[in-house]
Protein backbone atom coordinates (compact mmCIF):
# COMPACT_ATOMS: atom_id res chain seq x y z
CA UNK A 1 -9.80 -62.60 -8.86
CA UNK A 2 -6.65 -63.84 -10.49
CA UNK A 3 -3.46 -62.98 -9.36
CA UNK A 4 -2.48 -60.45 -12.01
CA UNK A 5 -5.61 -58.39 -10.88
CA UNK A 6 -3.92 -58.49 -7.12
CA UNK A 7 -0.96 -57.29 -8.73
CA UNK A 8 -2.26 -54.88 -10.36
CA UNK A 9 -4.02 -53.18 -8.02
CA UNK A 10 -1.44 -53.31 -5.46
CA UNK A 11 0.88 -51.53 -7.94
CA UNK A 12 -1.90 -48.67 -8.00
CA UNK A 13 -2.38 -48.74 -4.28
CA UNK A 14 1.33 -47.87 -4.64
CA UNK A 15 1.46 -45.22 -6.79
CA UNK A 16 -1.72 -43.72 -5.12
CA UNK A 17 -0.09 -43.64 -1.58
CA UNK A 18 3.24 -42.20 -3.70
CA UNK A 19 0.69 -38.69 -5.35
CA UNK A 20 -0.25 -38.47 -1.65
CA UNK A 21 2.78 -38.20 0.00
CA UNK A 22 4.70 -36.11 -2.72
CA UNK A 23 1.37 -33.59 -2.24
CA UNK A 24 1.74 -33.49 1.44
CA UNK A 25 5.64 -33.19 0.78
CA UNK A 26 4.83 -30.14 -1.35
CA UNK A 27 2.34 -28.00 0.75
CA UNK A 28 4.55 -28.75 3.71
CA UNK A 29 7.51 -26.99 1.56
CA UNK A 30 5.12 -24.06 0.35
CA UNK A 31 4.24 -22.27 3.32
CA UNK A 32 0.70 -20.54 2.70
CA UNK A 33 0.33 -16.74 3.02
CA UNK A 34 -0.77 -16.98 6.50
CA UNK A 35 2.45 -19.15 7.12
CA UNK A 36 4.83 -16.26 5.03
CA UNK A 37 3.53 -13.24 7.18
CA UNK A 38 4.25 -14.66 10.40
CA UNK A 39 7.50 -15.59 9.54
CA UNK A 40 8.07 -11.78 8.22
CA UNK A 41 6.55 -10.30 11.31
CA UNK A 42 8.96 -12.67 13.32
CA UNK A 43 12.21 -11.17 11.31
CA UNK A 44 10.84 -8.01 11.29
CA UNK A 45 10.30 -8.34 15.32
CA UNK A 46 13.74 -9.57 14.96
CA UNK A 47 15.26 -6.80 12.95
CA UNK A 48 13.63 -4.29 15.23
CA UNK A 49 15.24 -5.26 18.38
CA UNK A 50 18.52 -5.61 17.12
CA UNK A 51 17.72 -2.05 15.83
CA UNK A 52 16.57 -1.25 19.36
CA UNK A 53 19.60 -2.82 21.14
CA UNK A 54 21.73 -0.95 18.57
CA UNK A 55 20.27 2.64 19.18
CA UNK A 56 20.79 1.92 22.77
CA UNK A 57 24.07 1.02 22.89
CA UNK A 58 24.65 4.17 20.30
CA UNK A 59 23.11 6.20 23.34
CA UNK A 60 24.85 5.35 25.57
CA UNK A 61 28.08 5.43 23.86
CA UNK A 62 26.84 9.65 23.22
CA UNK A 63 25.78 9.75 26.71
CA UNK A 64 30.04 8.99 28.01
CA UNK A 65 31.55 10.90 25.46
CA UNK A 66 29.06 13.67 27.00
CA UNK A 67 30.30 13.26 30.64
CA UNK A 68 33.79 13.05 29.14
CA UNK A 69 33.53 16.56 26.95
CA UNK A 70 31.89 18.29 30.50
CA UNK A 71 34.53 17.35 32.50
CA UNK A 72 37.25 18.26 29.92
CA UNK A 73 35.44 21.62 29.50
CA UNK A 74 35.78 22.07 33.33
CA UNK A 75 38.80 21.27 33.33
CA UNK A 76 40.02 23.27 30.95
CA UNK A 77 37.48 26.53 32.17
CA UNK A 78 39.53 25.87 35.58
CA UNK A 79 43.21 25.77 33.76
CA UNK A 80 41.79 29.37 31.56
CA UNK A 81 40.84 30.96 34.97
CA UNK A 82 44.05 30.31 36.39
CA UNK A 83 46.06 31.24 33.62
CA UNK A 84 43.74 34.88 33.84
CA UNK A 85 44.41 35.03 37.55
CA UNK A 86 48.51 34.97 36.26
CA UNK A 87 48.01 37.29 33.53
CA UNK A 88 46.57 39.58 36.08
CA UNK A 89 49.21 38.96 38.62
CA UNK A 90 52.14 39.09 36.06
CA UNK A 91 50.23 42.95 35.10
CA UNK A 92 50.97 43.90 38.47
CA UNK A 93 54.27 42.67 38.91
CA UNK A 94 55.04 44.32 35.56
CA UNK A 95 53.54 47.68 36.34
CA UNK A 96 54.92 47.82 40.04
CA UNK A 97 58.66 46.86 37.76
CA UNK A 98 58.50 49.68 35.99
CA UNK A 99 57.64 52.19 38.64
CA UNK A 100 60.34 50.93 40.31
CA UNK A 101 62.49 51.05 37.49
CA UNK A 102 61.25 54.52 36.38
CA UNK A 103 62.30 55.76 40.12
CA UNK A 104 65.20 54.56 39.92
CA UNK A 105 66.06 55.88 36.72
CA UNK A 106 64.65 59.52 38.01
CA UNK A 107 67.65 58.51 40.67
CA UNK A 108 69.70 57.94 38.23
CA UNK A 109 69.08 61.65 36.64
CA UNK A 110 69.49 63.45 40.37
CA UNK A 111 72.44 61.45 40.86
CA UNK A 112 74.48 62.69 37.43
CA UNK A 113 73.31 66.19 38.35
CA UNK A 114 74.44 65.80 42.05
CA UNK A 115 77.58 64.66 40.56
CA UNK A 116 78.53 67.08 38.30
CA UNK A 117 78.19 69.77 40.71
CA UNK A 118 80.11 68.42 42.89
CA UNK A 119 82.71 67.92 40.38
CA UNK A 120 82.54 71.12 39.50
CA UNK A 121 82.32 72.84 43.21
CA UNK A 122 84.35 70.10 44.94
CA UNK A 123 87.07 68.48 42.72
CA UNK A 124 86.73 64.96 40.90
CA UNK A 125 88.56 63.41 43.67
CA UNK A 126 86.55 65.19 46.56
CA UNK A 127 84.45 63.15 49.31
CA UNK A 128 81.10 63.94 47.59
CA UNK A 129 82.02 63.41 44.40
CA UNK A 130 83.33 59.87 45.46
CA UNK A 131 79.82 59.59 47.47
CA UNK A 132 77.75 60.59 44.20
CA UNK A 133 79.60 57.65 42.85
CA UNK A 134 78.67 55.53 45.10
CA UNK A 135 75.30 56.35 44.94
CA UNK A 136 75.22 56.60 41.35
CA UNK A 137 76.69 53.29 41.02
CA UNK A 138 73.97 51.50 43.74
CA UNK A 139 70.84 53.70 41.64
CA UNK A 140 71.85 52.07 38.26
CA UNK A 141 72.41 48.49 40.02
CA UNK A 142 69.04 49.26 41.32
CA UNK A 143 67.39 49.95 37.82
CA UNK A 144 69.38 47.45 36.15
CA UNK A 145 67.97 44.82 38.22
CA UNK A 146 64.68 46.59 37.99
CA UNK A 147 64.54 45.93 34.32
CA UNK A 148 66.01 42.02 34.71
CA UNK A 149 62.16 41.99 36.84
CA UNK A 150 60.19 43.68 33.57
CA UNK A 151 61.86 41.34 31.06
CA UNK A 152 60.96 38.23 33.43
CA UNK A 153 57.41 39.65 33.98
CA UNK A 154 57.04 40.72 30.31
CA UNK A 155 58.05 36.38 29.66
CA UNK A 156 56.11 35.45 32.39
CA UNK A 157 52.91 37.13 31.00
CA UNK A 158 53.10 36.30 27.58
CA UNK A 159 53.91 32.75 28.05
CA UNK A 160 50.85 33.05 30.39
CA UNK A 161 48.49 34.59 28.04
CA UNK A 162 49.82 31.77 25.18
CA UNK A 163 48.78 29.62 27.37
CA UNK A 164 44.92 31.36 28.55
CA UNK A 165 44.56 31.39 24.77
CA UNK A 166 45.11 27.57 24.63
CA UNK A 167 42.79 26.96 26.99
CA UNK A 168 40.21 29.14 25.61
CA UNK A 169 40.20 27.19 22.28
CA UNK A 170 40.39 23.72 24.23
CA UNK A 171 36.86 25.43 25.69
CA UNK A 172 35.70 26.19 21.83
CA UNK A 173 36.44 22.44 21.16
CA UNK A 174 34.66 21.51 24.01
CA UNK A 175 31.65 23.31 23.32
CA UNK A 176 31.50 22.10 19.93
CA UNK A 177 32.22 18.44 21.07
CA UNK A 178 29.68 18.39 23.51
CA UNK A 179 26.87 20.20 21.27
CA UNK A 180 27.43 17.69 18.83
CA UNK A 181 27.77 14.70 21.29
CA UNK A 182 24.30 15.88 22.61
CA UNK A 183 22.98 16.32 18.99
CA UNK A 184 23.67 12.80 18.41
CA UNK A 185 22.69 11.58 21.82
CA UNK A 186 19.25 13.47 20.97
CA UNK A 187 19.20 11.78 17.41
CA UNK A 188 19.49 8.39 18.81
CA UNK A 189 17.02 9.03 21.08
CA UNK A 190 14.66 9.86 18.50
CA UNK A 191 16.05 6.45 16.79
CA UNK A 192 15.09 4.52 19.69
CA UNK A 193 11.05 5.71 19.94
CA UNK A 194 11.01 5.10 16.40
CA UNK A 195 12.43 1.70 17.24
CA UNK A 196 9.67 0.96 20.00
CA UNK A 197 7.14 2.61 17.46
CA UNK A 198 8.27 -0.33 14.98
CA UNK A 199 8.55 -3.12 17.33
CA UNK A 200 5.26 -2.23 18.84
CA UNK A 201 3.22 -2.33 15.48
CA UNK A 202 4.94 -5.27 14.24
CA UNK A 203 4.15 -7.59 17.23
CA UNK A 204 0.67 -6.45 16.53
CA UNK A 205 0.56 -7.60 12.84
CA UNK A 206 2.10 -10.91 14.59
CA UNK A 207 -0.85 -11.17 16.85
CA UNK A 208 -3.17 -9.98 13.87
CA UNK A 209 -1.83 -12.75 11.43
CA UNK A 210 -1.54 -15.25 14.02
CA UNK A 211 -5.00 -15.07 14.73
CA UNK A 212 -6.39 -13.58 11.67
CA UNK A 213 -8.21 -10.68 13.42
């Protein structure tokens, strides 16, 4: 064997060893099928329990604004009921006001009477005209004052009842707050089974490609 034989076949030793390596270059950058749907059940795996750890924290997120809308709907059930419990106590005052005022008023009446006839049987200047007066005088202070109370009590009540009807649609908002909170509390639930449901049948396709059965 000369030695441009030896040459020659060295060069195609080369070149042989150079196809082989390029081929085993390639298949290791193709993945086969097998290869492909274990890496998608490994994303999807992936994708499901960031899905999962999303719905969760969703959840739980419902779940406080829940507690939060129940105790603002006590709260504000609590401020309604007191607000009712002045209404009725301002109703009182203002009714037991006006009988007061209406007696004194009926006072008021006897008094002018009283007075003219003693004007008239007595003198202007007489001791019970001058004692009508008096009392005529004390009667109106009486119903004057009277009707300062009513005017109070007629403030009191309305600012009262402006306020019982504030509360009352703070307990609408509430309501409609917390339905909704628990609507989407429920929803998320539901989000989260379907999430297990996932995760579940995608680790089995894992196990199924891994081991082809």
């Amino acid at each position: 064997m000369n030695a441009e034989q030896v040459v020659r076949r060295g060069v195609l030793a080369i070149a042989f060893a150079g196809l082989l390596a390029a081929s085993a270059y390639s298949q290791s950058q193709d993945p086969t099928p097998q290869q492909q749907d274990l890496q998608k059940d490994k994303k999807d795996i992936r994708n499901d329990r960031k899905d999962l750890a999303n719905d969760r924290a969703d959840r739980h997120a419902d779940q406080l604004d829940i507690n939060h809308d129940k105790r603002d709907l006590n709260k504000d059930r609590a401020e309604r009921n007191s607000d009712q419990r002045d209404i009725n106590h301002d109703r009182r005052d203002l009714n037991k006001d006006r009988v007061d005022r209406n007696a004194d008023q009926r006072d008021i009446n006897r008094d002018k009477a009283q007075l003219a006839r003693d004007d008239k049987k007595y003198g202007v200047s007489s001791a019970q005209a001058q004692s009508d007066r008096k009392d005529l005088r004390a009667d109106r202070v009486d119903r004057n004052k009277d009707q300062r109370d009513i005017n109070r009590d007629r403030t009191d009540l309305n600012k009262d009842r402006a306020d019982r009807n504030a509360d009352q649609r703070g307990i609408n908002q509430d309501k409609k707050d917390l339905s909704k909170d628990r609507k989407d509390r429920h929803q998320d639930q539901k989000d989260i089974k379907k999430d297990k449901r996932d995760l579940h049948k995608d680790r089995k396709d894992l196990r199924h490609d891994k081991h082809g059965h």
